[in-house]
PDB file of N, CA and C in Angstrom:
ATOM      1  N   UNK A   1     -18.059 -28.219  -3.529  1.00  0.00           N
ATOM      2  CA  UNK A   1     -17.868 -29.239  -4.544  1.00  0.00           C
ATOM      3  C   UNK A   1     -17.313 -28.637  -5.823  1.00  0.00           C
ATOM      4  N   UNK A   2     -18.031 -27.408  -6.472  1.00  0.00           N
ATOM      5  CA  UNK A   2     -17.616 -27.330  -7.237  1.00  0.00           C
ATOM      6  C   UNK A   2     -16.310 -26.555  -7.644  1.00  0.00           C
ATOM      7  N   UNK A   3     -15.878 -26.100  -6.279  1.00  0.00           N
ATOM      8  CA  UNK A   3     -14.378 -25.651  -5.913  1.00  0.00           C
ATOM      9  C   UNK A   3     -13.346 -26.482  -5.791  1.00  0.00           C
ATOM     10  N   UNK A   4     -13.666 -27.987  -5.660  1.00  0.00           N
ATOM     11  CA  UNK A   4     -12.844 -28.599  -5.662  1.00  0.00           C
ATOM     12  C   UNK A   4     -12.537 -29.219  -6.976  1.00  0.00           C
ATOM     13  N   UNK A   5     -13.488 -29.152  -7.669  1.00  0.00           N
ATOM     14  CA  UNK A   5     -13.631 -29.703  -9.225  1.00  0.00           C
ATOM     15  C   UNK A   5     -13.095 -28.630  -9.649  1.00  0.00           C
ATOM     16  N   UNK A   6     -12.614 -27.017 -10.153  1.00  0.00           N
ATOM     17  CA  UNK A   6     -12.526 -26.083 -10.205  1.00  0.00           C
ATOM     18  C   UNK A   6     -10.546 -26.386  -9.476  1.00  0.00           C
ATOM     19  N   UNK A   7     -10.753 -26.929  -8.336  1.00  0.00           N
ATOM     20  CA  UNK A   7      -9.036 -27.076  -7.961  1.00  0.00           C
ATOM     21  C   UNK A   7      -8.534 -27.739  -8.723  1.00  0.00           C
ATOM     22  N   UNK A   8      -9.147 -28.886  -9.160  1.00  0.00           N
ATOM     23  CA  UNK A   8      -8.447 -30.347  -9.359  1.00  0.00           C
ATOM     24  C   UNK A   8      -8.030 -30.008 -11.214  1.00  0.00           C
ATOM     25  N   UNK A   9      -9.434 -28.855 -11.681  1.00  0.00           N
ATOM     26  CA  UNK A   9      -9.037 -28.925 -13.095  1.00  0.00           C
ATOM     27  C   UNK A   9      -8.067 -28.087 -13.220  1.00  0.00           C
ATOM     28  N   UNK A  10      -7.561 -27.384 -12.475  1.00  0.00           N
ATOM     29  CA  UNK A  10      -6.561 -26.580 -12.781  1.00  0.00           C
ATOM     30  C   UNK A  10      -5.135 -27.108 -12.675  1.00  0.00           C
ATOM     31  N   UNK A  11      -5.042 -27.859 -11.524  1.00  0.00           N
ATOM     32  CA  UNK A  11      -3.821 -28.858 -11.117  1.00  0.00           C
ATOM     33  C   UNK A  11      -3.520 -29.558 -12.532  1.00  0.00           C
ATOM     34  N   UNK A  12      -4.547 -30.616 -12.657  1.00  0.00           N
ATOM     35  CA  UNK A  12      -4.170 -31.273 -14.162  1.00  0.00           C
ATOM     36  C   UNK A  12      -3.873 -30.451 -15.331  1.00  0.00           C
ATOM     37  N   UNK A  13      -4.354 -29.019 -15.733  1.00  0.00           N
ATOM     38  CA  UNK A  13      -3.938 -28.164 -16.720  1.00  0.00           C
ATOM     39  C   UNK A  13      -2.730 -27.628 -16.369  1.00  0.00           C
ATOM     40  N   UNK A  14      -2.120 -27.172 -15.489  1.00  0.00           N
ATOM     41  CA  UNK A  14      -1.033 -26.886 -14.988  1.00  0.00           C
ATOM     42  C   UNK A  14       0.285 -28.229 -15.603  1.00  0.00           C
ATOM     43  N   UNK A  15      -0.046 -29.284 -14.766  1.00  0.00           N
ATOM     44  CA  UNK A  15       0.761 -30.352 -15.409  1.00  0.00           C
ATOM     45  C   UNK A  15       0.868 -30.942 -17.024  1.00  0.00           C
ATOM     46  N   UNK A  16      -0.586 -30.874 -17.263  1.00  0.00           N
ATOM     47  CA  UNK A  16      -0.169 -31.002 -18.753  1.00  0.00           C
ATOM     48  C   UNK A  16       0.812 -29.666 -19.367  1.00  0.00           C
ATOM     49  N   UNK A  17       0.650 -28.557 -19.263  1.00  0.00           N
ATOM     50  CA  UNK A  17       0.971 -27.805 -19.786  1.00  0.00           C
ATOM     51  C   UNK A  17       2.813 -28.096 -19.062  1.00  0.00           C
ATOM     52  N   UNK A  18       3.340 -28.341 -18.109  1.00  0.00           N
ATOM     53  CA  UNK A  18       4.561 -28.655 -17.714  1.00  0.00           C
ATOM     54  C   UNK A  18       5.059 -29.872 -18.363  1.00  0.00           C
ATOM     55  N   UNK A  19       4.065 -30.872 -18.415  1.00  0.00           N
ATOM     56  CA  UNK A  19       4.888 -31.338 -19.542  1.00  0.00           C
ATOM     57  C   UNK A  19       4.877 -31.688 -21.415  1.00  0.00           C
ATOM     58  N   UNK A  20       4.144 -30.436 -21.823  1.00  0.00           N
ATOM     59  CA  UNK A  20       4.426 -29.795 -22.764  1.00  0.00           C
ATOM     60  C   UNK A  20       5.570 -29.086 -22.898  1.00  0.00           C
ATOM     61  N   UNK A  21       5.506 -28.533 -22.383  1.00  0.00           N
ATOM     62  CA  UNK A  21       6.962 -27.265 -21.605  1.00  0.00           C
ATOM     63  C   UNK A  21       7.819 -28.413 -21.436  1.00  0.00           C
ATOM     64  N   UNK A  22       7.996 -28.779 -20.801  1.00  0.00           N
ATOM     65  CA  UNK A  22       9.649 -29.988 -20.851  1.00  0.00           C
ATOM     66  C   UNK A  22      10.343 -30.888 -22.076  1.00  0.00           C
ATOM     67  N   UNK A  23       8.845 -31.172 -22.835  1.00  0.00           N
ATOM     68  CA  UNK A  23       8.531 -32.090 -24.382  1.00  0.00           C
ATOM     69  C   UNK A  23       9.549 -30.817 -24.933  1.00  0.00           C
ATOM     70  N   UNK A  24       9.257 -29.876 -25.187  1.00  0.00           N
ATOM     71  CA  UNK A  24      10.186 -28.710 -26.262  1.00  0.00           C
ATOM     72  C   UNK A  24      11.297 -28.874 -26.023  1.00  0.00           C
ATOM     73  N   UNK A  25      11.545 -28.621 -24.681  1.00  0.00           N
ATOM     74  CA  UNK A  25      12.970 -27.785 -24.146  1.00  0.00           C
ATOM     75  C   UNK A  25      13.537 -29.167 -23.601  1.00  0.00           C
ATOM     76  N   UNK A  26      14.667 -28.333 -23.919  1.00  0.00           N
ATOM     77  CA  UNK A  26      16.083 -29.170 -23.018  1.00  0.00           C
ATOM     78  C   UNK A  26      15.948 -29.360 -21.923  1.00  0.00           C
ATOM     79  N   UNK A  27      17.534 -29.709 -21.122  1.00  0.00           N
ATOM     80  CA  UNK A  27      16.890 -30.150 -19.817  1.00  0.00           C
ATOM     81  C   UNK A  27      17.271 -28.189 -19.318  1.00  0.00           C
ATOM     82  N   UNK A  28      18.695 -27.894 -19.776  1.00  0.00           N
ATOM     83  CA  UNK A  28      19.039 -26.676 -19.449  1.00  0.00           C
ATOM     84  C   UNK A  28      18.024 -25.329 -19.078  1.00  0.00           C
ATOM     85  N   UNK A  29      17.179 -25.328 -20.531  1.00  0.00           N
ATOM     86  CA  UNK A  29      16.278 -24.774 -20.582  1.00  0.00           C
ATOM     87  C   UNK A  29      14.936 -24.894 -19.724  1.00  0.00           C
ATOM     88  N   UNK A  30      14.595 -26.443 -19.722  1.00  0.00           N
ATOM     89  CA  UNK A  30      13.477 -26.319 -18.611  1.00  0.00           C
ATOM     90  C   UNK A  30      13.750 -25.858 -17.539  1.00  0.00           C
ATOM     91  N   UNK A  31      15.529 -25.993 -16.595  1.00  0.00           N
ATOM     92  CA  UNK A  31      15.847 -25.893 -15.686  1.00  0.00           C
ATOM     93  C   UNK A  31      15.184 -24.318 -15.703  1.00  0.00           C
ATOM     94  N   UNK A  32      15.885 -23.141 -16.240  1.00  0.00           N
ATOM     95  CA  UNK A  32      15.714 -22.176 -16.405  1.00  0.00           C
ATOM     96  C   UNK A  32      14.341 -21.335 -16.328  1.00  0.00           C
ATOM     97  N   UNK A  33      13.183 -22.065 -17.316  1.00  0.00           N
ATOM     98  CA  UNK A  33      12.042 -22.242 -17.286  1.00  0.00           C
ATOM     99  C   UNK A  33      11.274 -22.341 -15.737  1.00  0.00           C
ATOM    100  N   UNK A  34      11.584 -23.118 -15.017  1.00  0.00           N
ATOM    101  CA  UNK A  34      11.078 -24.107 -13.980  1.00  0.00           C
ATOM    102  C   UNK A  34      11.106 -22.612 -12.905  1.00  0.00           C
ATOM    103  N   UNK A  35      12.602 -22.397 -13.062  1.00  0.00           N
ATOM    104  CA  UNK A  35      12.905 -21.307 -11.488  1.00  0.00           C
ATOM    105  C   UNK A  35      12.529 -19.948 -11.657  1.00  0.00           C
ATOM    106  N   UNK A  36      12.117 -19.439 -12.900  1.00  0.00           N
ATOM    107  CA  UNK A  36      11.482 -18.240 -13.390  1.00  0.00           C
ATOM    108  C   UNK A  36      10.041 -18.262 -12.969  1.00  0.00           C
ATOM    109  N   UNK A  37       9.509 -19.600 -13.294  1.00  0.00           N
ATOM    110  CA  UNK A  37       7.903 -20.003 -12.963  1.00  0.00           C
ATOM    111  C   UNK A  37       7.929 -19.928 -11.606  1.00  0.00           C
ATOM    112  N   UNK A  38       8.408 -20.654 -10.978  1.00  0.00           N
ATOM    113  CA  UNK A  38       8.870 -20.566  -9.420  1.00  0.00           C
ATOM    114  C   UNK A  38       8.512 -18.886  -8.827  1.00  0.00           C
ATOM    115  N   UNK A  39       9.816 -18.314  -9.528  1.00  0.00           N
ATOM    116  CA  UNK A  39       9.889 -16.937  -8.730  1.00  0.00           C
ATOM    117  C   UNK A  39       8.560 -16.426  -9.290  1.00  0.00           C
ATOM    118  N   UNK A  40       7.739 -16.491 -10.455  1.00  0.00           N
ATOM    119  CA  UNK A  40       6.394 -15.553 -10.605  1.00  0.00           C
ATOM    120  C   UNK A  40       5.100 -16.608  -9.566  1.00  0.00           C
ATOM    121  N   UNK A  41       5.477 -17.228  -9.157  1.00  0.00           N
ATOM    122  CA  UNK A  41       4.321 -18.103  -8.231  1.00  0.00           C
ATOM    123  C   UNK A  41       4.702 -17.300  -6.758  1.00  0.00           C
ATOM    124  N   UNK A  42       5.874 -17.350  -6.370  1.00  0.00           N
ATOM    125  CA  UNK A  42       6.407 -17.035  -5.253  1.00  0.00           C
ATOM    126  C   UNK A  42       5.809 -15.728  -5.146  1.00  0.00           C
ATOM    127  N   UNK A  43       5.949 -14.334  -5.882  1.00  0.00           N
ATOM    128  CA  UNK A  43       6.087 -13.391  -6.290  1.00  0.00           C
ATOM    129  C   UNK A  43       4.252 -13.327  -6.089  1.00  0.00           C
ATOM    130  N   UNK A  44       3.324 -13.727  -6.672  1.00  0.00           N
ATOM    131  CA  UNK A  44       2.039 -13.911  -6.662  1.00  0.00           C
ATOM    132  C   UNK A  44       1.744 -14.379  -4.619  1.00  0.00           C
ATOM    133  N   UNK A  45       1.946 -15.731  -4.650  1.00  0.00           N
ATOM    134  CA  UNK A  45       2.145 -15.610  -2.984  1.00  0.00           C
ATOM    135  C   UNK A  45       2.202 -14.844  -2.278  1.00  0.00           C
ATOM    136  N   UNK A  46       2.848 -13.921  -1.960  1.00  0.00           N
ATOM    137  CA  UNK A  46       3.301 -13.204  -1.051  1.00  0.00           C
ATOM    138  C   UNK A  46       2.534 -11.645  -1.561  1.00  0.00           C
ATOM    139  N   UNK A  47       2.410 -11.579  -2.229  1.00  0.00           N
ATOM    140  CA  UNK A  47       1.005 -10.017  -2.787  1.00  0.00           C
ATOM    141  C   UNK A  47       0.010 -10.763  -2.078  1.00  0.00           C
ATOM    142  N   UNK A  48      -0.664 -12.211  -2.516  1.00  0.00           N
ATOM    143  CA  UNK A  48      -1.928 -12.398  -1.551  1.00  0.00           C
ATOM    144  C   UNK A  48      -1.906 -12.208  -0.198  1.00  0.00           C
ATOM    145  N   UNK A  49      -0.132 -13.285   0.014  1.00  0.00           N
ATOM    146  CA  UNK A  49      -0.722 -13.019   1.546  1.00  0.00           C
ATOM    147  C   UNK A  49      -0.519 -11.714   2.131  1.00  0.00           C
ATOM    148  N   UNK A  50      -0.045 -10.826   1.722  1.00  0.00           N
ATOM    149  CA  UNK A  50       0.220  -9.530   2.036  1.00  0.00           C
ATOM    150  C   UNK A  50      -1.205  -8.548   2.211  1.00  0.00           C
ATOM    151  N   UNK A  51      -1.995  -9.106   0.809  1.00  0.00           N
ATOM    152  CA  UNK A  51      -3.496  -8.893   1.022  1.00  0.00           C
ATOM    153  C   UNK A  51      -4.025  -9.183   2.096  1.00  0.00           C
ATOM    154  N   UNK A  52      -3.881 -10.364   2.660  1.00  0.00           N
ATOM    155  CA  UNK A  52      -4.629 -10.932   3.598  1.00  0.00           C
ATOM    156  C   UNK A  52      -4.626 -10.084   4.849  1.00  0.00           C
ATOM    157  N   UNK A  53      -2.808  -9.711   4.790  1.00  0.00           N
ATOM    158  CA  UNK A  53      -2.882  -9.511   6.195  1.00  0.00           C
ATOM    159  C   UNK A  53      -3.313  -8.396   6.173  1.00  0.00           C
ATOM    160  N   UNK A  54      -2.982  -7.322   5.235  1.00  0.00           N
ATOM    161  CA  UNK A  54      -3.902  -5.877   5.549  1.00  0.00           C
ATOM    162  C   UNK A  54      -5.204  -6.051   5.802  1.00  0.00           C
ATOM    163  N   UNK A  55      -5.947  -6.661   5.266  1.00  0.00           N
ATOM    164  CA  UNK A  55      -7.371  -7.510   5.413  1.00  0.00           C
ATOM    165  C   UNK A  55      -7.629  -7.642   6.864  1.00  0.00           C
ATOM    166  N   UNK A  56      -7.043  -8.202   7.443  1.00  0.00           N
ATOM    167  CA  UNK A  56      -7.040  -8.848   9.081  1.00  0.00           C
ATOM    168  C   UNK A  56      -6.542  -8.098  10.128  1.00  0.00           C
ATOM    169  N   UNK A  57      -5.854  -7.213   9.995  1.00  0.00           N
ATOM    170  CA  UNK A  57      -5.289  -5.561  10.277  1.00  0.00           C
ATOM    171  C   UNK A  57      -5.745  -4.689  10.353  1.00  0.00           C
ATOM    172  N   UNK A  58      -6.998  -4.366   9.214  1.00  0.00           N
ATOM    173  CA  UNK A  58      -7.217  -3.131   8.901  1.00  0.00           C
ATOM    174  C   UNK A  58      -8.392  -2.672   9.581  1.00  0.00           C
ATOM    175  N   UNK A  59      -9.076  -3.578  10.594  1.00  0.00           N
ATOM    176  CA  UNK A  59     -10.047  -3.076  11.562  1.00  0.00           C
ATOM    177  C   UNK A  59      -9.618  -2.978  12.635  1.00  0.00           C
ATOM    178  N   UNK A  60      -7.880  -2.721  13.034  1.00  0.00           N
ATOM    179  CA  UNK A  60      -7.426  -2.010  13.886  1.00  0.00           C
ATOM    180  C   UNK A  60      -7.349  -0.497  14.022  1.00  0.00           C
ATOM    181  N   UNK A  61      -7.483   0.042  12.630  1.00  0.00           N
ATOM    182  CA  UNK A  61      -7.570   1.277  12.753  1.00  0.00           C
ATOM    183  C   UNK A  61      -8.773   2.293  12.620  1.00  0.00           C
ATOM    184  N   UNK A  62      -9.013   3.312  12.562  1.00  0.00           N
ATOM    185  CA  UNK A  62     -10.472   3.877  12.844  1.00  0.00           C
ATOM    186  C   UNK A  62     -10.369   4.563  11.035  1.00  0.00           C
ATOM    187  N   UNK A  63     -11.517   4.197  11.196  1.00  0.00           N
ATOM    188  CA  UNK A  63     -12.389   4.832   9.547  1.00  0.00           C
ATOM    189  C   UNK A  63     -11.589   5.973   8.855  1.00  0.00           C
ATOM    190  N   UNK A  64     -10.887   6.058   7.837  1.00  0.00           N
ATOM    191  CA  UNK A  64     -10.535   7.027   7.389  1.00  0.00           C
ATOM    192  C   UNK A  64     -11.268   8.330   7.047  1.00  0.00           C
ATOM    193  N   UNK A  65     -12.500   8.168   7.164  1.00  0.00           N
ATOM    194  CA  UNK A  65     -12.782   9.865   7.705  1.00  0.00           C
ATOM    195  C   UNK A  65     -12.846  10.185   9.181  1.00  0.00           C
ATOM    196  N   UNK A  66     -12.927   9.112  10.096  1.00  0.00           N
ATOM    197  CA  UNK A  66     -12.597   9.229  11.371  1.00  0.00           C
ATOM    198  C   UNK A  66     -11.498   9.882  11.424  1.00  0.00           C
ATOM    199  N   UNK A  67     -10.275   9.422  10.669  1.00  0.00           N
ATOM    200  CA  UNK A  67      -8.754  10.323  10.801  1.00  0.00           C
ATOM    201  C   UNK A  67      -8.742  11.202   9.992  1.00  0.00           C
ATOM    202  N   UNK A  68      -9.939  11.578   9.374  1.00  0.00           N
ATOM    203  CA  UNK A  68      -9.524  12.937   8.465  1.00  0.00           C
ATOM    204  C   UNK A  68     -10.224  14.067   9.780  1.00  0.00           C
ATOM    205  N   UNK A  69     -11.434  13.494  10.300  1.00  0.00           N
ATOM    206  CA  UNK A  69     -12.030  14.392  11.269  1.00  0.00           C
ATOM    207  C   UNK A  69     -11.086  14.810  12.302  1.00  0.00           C
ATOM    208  N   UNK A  70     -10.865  13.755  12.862  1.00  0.00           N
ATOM    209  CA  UNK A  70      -9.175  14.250  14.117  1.00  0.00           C
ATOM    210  C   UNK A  70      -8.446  15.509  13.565  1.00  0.00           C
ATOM    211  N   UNK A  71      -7.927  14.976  12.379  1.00  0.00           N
ATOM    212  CA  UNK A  71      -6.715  15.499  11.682  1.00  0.00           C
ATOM    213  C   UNK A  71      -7.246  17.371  11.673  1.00  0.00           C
ATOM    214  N   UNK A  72      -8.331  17.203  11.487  1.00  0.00           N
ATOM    215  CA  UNK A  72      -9.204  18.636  11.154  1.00  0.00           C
ATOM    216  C   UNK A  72      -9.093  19.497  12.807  1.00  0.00           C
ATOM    217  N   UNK A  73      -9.570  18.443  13.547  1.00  0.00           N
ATOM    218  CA  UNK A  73      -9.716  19.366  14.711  1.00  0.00           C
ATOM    219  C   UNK A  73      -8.728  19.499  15.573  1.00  0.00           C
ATOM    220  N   UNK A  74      -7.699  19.041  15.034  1.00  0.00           N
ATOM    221  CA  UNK A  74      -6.194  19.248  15.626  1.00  0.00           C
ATOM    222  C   UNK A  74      -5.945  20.918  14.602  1.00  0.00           C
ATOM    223  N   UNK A  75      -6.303  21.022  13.414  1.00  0.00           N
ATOM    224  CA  UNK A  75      -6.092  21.606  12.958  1.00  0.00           C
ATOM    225  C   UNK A  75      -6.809  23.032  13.349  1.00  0.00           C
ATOM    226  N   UNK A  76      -7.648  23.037  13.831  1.00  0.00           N
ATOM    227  CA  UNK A  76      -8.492  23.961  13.758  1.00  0.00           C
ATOM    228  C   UNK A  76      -8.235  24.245  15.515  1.00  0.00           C
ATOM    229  N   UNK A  77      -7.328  23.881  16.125  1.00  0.00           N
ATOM    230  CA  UNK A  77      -7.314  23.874  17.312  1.00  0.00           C
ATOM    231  C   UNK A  77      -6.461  24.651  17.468  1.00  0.00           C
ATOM    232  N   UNK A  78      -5.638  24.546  16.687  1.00  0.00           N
ATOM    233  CA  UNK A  78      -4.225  25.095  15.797  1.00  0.00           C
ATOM    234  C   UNK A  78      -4.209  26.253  15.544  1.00  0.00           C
ATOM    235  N   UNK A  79      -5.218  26.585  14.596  1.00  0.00           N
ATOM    236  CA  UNK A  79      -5.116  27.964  13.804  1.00  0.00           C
ATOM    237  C   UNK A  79      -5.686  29.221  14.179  1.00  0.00           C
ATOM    238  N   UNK A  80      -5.019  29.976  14.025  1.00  0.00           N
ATOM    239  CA  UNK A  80      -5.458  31.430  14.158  1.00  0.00           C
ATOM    240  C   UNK A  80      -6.670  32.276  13.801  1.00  0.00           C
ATOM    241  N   UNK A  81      -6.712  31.887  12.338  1.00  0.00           N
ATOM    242  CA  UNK A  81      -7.821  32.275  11.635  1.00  0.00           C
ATOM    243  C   UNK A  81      -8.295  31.355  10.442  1.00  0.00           C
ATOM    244  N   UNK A  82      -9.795  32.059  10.541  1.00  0.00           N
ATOM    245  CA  UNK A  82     -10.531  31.059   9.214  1.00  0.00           C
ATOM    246  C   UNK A  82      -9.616  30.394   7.820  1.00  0.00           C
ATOM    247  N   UNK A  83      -8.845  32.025   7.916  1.00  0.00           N
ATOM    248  CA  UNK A  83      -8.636  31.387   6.454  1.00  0.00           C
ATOM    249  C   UNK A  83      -7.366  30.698   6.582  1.00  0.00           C
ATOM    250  N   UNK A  84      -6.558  30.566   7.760  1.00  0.00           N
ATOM    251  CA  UNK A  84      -4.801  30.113   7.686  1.00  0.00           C
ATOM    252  C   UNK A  84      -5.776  28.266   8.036  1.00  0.00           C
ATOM    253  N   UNK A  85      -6.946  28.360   8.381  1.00  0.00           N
ATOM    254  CA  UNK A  85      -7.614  26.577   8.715  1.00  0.00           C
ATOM    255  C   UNK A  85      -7.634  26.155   6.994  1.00  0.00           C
ATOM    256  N   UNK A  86      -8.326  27.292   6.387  1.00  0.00           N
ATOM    257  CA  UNK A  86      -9.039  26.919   5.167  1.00  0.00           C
ATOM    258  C   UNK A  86      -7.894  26.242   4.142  1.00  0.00           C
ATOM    259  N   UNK A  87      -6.838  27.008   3.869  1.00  0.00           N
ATOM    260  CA  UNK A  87      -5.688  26.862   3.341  1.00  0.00           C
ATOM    261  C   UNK A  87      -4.961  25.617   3.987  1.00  0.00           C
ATOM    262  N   UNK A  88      -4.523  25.449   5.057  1.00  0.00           N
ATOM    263  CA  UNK A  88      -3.641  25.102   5.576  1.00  0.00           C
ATOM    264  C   UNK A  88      -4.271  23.487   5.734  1.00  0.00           C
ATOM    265  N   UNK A  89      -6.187  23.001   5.619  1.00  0.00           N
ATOM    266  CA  UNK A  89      -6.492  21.816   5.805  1.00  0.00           C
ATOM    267  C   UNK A  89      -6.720  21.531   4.694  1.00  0.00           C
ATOM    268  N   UNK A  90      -6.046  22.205   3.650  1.00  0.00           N
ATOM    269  CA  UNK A  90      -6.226  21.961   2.078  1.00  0.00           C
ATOM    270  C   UNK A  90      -5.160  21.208   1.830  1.00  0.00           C
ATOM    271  N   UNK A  91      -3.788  21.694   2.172  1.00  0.00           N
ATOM    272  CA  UNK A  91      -2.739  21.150   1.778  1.00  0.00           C
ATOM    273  C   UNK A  91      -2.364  19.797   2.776  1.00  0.00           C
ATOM    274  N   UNK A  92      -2.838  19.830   4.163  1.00  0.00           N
ATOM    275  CA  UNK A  92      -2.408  18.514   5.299  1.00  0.00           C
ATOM    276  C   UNK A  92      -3.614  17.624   4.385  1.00  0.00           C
ATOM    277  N   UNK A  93      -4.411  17.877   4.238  1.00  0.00           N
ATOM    278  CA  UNK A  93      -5.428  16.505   4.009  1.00  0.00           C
ATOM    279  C   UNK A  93      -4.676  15.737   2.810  1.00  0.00           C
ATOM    280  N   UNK A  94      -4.342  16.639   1.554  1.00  0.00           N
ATOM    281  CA  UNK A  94      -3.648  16.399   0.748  1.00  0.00           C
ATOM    282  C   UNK A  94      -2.470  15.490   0.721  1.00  0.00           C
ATOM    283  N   UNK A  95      -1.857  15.688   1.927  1.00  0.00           N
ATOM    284  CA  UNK A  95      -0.453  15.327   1.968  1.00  0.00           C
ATOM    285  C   UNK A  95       0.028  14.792   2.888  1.00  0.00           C
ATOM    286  N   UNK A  96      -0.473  14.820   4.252  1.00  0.00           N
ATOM    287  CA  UNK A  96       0.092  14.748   5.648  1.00  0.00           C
ATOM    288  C   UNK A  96      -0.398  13.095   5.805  1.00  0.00           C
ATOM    289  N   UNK A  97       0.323  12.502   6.208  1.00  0.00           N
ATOM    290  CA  UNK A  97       0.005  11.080   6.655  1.00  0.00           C
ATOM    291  C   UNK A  97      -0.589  10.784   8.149  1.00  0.00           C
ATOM    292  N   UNK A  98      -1.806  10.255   8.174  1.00  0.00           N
ATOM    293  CA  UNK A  98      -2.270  10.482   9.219  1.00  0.00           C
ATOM    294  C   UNK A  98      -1.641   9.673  10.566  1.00  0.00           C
ATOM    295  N   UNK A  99      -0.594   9.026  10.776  1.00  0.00           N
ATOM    296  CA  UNK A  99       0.052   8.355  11.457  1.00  0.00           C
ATOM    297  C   UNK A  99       1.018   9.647  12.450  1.00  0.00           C
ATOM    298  N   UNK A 100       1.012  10.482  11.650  1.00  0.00           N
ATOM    299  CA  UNK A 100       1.837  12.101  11.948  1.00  0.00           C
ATOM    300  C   UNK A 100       0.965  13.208  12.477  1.00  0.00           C
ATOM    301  N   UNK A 101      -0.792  12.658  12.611  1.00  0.00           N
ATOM    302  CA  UNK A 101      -1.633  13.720  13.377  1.00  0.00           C
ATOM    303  C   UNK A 101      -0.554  14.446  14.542  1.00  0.00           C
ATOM    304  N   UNK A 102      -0.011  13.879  15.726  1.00  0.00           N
ATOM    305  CA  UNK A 102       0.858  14.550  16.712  1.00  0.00           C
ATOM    306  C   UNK A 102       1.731  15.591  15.794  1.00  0.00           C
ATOM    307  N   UNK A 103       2.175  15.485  14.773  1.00  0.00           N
ATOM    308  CA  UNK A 103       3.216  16.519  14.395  1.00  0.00           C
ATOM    309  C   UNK A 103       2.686  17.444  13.726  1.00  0.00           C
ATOM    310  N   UNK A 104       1.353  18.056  13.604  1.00  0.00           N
ATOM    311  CA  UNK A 104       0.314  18.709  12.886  1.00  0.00           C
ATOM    312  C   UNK A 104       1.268  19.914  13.313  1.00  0.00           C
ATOM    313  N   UNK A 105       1.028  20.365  14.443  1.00  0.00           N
ATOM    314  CA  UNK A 105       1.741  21.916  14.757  1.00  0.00           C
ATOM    315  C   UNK A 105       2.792  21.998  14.345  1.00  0.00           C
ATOM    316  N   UNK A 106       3.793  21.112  14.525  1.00  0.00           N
ATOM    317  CA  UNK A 106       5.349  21.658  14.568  1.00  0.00           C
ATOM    318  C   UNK A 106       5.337  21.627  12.548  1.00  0.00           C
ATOM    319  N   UNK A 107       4.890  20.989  11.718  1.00  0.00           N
ATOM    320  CA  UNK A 107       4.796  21.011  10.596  1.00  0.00           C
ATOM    321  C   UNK A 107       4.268  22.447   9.882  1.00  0.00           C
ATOM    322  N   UNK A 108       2.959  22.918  10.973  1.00  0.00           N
ATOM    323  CA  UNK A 108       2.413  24.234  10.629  1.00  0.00           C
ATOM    324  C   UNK A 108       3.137  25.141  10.880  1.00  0.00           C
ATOM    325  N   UNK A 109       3.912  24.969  12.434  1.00  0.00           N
ATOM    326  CA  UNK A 109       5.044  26.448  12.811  1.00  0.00           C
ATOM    327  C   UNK A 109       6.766  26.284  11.423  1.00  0.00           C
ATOM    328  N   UNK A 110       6.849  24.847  11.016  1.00  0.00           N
ATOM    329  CA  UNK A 110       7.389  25.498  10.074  1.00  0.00           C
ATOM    330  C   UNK A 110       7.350  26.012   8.947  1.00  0.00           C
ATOM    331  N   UNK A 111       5.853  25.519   8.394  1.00  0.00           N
ATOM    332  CA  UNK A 111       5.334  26.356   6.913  1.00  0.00           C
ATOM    333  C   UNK A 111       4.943  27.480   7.113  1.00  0.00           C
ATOM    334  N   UNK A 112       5.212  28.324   8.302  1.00  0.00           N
ATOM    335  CA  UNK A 112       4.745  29.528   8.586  1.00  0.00           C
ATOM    336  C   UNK A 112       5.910  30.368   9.200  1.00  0.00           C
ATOM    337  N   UNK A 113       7.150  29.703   9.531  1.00  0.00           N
ATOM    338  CA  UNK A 113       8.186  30.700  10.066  1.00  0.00           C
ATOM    339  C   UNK A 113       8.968  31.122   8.603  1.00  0.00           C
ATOM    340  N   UNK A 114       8.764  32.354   8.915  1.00  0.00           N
ATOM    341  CA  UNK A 114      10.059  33.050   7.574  1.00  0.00           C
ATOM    342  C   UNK A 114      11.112  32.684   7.277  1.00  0.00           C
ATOM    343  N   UNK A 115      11.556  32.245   6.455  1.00  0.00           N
ATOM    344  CA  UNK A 115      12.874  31.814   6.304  1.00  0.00           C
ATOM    345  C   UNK A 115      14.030  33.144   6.135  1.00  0.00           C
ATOM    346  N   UNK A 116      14.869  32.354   6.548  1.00  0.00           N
ATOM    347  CA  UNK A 116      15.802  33.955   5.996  1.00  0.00           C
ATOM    348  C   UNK A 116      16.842  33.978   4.829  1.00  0.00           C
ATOM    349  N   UNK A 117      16.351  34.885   4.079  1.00  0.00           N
ATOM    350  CA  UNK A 117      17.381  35.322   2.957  1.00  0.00           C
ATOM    351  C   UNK A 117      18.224  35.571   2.411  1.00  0.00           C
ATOM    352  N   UNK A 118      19.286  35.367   1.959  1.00  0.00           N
ATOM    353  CA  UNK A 118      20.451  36.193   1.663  1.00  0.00           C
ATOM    354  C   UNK A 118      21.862  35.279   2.266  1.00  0.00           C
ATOM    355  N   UNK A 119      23.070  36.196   2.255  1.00  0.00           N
ATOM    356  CA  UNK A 119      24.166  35.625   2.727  1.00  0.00           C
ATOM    357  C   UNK A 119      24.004  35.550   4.263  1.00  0.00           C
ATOM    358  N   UNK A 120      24.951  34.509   4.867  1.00  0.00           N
ATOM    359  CA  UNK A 120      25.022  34.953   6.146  1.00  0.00           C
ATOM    360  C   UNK A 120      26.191  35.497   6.744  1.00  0.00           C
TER     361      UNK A 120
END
């Protein structure tokens, strides 16, 4: 009930205030007015529903420390030694997008192959 009383007062403040807004301005100007309001309503729209849908989506994927844990034991599956894990799950947690867990190695064999120097 009181959401709908809460709808209804806003509808009527909305319109008064539109035609306040038209009372000033021309017709040119309201025109102008009108499709600016438009695009920031539109613009508002589409962030919610965009909300929504991540909302309705987002218990497709597993817990983000669930994918930090993976991400770790790919890593550690990986590494050589304590400290190339210690370092090396410093900078992936940091940075690595977890959608890219599969490319964990080939990312590590290239932050770890020497590059080469000089002319060729």
């Amino acid at each position: 009930m009181i959401v709908g009383l809460a709808f209804a007062a806003n509808a009527i403040f909305n319109f008064l205030i539109a035609l306040l807004v038209a009372k000033f301005l021309g017709p040119a100007e309201y025109g102008r007015f009108a499709i600016a309001w438009a695009g920031a309503v539109l613009a508002v729209r589409i962030i919610a529903a965009l909300e929504h849908s991540g909302a309705r989506f987002s218990s497709a994927y597993p817990p983000g420390d669930e994918r930090v844990q993976g991400l770790l034991q790919e890593l550690r599956a990986f590494s050589p030694t304590q400290q190339f894990y210690d370092e090396a799950a410093t900078v992936l947690v940091g940075g690595v997008s977890y959608a890219r867990v599969s490319a964990i190695p080939q990312i590590l064999a290239d932050a770890t192959t020497p590059k080469r120097r000089g002319r060729r």
